[in-house]
C-alpha atoms as a PDB file:
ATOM      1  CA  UNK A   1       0.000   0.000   0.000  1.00  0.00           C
ATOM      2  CA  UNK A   2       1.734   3.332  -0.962  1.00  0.00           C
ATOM      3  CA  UNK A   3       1.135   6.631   1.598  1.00  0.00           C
ATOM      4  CA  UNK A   4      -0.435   9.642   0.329  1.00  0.00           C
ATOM      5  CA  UNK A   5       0.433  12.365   2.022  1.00  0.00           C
ATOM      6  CA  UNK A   6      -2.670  14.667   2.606  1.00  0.00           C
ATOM      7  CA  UNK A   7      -3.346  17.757   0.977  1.00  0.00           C
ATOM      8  CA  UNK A   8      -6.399  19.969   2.378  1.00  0.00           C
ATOM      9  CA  UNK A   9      -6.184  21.868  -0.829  1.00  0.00           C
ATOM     10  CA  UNK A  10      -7.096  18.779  -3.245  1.00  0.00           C
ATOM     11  CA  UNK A  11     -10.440  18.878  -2.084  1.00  0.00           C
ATOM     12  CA  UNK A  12     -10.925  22.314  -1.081  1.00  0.00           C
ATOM     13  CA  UNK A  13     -12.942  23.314  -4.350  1.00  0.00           C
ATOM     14  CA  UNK A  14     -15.571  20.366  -4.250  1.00  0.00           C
ATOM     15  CA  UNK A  15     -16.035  21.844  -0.502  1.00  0.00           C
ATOM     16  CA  UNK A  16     -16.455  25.481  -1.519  1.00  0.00           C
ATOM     17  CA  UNK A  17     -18.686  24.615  -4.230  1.00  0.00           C
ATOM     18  CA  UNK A  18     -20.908  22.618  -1.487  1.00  0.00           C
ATOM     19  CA  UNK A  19     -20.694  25.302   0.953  1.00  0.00           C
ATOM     20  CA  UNK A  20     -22.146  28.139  -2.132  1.00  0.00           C
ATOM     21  CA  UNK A  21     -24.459  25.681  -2.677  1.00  0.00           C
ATOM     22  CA  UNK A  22     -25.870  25.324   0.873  1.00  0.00           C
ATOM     23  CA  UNK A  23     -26.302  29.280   0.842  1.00  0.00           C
ATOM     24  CA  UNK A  24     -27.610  29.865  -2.695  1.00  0.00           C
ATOM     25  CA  UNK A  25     -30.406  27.482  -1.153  1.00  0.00           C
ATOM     26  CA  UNK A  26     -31.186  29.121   2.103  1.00  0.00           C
ATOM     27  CA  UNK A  27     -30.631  32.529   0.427  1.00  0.00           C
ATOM     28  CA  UNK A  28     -32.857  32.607  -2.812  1.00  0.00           C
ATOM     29  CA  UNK A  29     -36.208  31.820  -3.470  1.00  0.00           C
ATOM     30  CA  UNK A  30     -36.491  29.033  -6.542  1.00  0.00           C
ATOM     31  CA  UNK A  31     -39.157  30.480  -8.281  1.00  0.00           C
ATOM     32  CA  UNK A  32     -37.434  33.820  -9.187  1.00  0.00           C
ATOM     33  CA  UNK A  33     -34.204  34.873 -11.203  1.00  0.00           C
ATOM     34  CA  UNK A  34     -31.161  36.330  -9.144  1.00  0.00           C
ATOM     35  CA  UNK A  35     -31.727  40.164  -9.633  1.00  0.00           C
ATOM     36  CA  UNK A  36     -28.220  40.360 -12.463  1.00  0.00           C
ATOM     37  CA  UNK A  37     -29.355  37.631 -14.789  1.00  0.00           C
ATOM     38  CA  UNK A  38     -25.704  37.317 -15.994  1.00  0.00           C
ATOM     39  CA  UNK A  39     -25.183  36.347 -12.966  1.00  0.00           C
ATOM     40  CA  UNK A  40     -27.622  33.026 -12.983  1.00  0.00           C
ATOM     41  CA  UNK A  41     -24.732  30.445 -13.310  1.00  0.00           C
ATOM     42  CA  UNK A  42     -21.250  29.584 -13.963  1.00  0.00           C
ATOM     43  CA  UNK A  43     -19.533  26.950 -16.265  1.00  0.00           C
ATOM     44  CA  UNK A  44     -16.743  25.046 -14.185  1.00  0.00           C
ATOM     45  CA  UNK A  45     -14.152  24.805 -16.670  1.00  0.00           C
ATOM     46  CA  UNK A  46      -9.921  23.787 -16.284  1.00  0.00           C
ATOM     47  CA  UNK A  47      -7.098  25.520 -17.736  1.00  0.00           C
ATOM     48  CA  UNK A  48      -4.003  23.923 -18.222  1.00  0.00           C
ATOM     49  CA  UNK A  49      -0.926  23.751 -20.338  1.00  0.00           C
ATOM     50  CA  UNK A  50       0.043  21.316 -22.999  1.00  0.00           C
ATOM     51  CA  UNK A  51       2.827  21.643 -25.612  1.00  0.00           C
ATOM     52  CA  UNK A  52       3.351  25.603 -25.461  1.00  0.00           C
ATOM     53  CA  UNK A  53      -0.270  26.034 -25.635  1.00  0.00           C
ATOM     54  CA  UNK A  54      -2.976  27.063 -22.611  1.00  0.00           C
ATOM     55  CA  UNK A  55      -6.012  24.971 -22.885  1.00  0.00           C
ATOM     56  CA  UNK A  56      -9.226  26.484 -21.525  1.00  0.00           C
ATOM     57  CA  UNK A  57     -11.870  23.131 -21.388  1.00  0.00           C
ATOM     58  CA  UNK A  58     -15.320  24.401 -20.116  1.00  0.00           C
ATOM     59  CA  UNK A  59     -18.282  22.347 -19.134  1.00  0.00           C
ATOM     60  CA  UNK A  60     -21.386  23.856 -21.021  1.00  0.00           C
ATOM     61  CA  UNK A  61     -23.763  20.714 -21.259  1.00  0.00           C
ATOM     62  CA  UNK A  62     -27.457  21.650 -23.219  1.00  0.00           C
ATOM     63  CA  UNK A  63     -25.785  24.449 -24.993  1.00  0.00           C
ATOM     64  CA  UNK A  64     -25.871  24.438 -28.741  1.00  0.00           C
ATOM     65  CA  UNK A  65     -22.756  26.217 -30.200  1.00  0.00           C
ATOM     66  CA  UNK A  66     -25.086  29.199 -31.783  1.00  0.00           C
ATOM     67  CA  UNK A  67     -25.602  30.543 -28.382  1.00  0.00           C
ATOM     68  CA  UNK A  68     -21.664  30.816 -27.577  1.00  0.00           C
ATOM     69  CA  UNK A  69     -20.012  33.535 -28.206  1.00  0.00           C
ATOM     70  CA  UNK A  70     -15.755  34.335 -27.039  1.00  0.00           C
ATOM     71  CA  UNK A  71     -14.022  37.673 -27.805  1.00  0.00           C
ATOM     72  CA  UNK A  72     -10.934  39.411 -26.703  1.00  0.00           C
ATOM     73  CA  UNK A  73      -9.823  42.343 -26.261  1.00  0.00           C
ATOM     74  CA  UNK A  74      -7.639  44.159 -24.630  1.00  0.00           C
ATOM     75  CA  UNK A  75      -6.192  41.163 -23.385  1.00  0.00           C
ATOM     76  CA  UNK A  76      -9.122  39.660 -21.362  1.00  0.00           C
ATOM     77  CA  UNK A  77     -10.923  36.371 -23.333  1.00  0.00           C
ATOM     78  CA  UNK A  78     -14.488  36.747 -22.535  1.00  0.00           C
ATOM     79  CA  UNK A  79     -16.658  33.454 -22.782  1.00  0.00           C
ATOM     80  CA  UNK A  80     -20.432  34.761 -22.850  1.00  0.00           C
ATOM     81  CA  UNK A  81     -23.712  32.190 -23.647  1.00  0.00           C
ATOM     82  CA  UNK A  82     -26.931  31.391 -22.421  1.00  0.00           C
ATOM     83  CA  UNK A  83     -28.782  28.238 -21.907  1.00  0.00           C
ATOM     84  CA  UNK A  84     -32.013  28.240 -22.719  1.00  0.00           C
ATOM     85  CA  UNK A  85     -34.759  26.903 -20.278  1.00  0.00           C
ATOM     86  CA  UNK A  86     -36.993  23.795 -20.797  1.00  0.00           C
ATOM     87  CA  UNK A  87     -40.436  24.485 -21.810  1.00  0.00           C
ATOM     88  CA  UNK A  88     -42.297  24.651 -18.506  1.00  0.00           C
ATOM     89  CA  UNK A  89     -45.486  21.724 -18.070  1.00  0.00           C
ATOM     90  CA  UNK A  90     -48.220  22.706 -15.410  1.00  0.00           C
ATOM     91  CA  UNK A  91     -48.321  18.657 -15.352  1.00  0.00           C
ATOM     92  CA  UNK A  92     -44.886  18.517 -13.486  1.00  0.00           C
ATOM     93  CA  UNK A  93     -44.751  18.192  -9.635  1.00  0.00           C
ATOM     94  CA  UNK A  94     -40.687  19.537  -9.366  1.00  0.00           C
ATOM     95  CA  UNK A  95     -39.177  18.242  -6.704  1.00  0.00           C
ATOM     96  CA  UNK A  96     -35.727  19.895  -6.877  1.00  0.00           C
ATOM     97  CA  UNK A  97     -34.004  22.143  -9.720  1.00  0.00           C
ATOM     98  CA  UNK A  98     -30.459  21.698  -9.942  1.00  0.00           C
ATOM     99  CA  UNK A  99     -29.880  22.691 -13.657  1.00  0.00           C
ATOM    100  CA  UNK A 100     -29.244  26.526 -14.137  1.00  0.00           C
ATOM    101  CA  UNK A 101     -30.887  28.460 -17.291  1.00  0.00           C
ATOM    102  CA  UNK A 102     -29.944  31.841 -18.721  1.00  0.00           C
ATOM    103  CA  UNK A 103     -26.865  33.659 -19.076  1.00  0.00           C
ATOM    104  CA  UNK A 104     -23.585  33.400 -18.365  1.00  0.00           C
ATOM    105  CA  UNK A 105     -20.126  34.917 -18.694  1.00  0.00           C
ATOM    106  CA  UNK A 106     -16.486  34.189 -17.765  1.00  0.00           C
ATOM    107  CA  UNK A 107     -13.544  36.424 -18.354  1.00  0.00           C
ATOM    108  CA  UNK A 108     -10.192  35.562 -18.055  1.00  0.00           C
ATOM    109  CA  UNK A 109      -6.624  37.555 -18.332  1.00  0.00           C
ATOM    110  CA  UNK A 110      -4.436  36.424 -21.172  1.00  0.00           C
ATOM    111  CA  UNK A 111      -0.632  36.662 -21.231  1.00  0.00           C
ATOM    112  CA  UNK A 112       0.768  39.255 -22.963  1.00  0.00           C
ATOM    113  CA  UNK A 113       3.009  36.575 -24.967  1.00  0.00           C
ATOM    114  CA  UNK A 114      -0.735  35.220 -25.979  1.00  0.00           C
ATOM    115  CA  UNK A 115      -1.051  34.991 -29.968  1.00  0.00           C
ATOM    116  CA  UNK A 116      -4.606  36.371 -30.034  1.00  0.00           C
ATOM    117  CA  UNK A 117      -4.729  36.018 -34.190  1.00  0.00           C
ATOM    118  CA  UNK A 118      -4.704  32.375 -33.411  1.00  0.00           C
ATOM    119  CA  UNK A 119      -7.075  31.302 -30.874  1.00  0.00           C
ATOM    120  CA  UNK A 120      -9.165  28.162 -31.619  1.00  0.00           C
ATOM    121  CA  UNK A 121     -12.012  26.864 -30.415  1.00  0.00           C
ATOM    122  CA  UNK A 122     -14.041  23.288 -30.813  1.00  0.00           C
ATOM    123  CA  UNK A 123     -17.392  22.547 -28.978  1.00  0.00           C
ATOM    124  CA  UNK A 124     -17.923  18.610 -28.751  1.00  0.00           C
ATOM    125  CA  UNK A 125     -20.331  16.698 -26.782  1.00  0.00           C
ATOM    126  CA  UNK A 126     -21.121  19.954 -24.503  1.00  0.00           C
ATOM    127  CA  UNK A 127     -17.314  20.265 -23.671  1.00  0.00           C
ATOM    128  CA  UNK A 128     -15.510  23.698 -25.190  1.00  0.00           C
ATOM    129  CA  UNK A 129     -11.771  23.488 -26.035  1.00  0.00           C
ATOM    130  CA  UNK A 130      -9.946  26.877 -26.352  1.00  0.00           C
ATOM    131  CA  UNK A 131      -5.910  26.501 -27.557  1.00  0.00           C
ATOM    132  CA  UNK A 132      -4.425  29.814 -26.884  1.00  0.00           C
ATOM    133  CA  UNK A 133      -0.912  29.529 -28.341  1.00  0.00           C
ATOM    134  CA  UNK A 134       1.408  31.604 -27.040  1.00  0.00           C
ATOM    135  CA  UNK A 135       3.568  33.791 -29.170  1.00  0.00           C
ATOM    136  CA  UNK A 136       6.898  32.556 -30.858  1.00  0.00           C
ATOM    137  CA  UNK A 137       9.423  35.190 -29.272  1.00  0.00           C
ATOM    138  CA  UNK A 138      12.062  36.554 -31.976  1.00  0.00           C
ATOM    139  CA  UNK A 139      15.257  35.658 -31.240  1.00  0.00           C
ATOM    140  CA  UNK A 140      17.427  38.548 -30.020  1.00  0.00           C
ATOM    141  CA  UNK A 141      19.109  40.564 -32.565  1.00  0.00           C
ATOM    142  CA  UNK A 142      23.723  41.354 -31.823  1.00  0.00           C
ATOM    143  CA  UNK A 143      23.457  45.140 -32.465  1.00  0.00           C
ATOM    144  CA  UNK A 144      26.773  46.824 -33.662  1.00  0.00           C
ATOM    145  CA  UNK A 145      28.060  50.168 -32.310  1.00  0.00           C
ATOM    146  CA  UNK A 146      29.302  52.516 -34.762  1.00  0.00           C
END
């Protein structure tokens, strides 16, 4: 059996998300939209790096690619989209409502070595892949003194 040595900060997101779970809960009513509807929900999403590049992957399950939209400028890459509600049935007794609906928006701060000209994106199976490559530095220049 190998030791793993414990690390509070492994599961320290999973806890914070449960904790701003327990208080959206108590704190809003379930019938009505928060009062910033930009503000209804989040996509989780990881960035990492791979092979000079920063991946952004982000989690936007029942989201057709029409309603996505990323832009940047001046140096902030701005995710925006909206999921669109399920038709509502008078014939439903809900028991709980997990799923968020509406709009949402994440910014993030690019690099200034980021190669903005060549961002790419791919949406597949409700997961969005951003490759921001980062910019091929020139190789200094030997400057002669006259």
């Amino acid at each position: 059996m190998e030791r793993v040595r414990f690390n509070p900060f492994v599961t320290a997101p999973s806890v914070n998300s449960r904790i701003n779970r327990l208080f959206d809960d108590f704190f809003t009513d379930a019938n009505r939209l928060p009062a910033n509807p930009a503000k209804c929900w989040s996509p989780e999403v990881d960035i990492y790096e791979e092979e000079g590049n920063v991946i952004i992957k982000a989690d936007l399950p029942g989201i057709e690619k029409e309603d996505i939209s990323i832009r940047t400028e001046e140096g902030i890459l701005t995710l925006k989209g909206e999921r669109k509600a399920e038709e509502e049935s008078e014939k439903k007794n809900i028991y709980r409502r997990e799923r968020f609906s509406g709009r949402f928006e994440r910014a993030f701060r690019l690099s200034p070595k980021t190669d903005v000209d060549h961002i790419e994106a791919e949406f597949k199976n409700g997961v969005l892949h951003i490759t921001i490559p980062n910019a091929t530095e020139p190789e200094g220049k030997e400057i002669s003194i006259h």
